[in-house]
Protein backbone atom coordinates (compact mmCIF):
# COMPACT_ATOMS: atom_id res chain seq x y z
CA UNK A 1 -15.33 44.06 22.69
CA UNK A 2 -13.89 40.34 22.57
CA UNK A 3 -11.93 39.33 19.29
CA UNK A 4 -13.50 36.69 17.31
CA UNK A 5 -11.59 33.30 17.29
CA UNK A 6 -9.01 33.27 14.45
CA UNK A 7 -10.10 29.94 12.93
CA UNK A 8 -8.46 27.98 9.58
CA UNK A 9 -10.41 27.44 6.57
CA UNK A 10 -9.83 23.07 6.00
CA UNK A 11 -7.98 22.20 2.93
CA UNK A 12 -8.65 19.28 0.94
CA UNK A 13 -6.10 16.50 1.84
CA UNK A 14 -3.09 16.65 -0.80
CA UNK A 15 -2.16 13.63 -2.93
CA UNK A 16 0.56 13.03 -5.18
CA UNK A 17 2.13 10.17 -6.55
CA UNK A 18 3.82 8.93 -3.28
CA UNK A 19 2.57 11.22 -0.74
CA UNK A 20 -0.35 12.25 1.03
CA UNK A 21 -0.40 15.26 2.84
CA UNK A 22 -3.66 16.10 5.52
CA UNK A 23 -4.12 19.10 7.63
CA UNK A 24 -4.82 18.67 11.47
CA UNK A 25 -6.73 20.24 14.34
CA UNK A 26 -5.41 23.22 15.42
CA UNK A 27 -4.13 23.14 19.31
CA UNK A 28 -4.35 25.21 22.40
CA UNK A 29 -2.23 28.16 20.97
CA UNK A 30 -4.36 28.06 17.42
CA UNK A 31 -1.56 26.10 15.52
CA UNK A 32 -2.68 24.03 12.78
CA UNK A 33 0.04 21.79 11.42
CA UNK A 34 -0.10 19.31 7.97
CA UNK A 35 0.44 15.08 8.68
CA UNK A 36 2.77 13.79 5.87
CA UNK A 37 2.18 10.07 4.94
CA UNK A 38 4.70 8.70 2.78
CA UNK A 39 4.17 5.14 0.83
CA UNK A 40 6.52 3.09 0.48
CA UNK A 41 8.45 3.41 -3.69
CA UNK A 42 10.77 0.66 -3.47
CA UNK A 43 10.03 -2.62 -3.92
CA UNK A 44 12.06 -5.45 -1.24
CA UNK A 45 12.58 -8.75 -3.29
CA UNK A 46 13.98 -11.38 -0.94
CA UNK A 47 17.76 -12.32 -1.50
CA UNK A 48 18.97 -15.46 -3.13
CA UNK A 49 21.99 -16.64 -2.79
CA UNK A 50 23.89 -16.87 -6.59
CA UNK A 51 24.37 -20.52 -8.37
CA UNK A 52 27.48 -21.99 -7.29
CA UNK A 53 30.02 -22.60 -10.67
């Protein structure tokens, strides 16, 4: 008798505030690893240089 293919159940992609987190396709060995996506929190305001007295 052959053994059936081990196989992942797919999880619904994980969101919080900042972060998004998605499972991917599982590779030759039967790995399945998880993609991060981080957005950016921190706003970039350009610099201006201060009033002279």
């Amino acid at each position: 008798m052959s053994e059936p293919k081990k196989t992942r159940p797919k999880v619904p992609d994980g969101k919080s505030r900042f972060v998004v987190t998605r499972q991917m396709e599982a590779n030759k060995k039967g790995f399945v690893g998880y993609e991060t996506v981080w957005e950016s929190f921190q706003k970039e305001v350009k610099y201006e240089t201060p009033k002279r007295p």
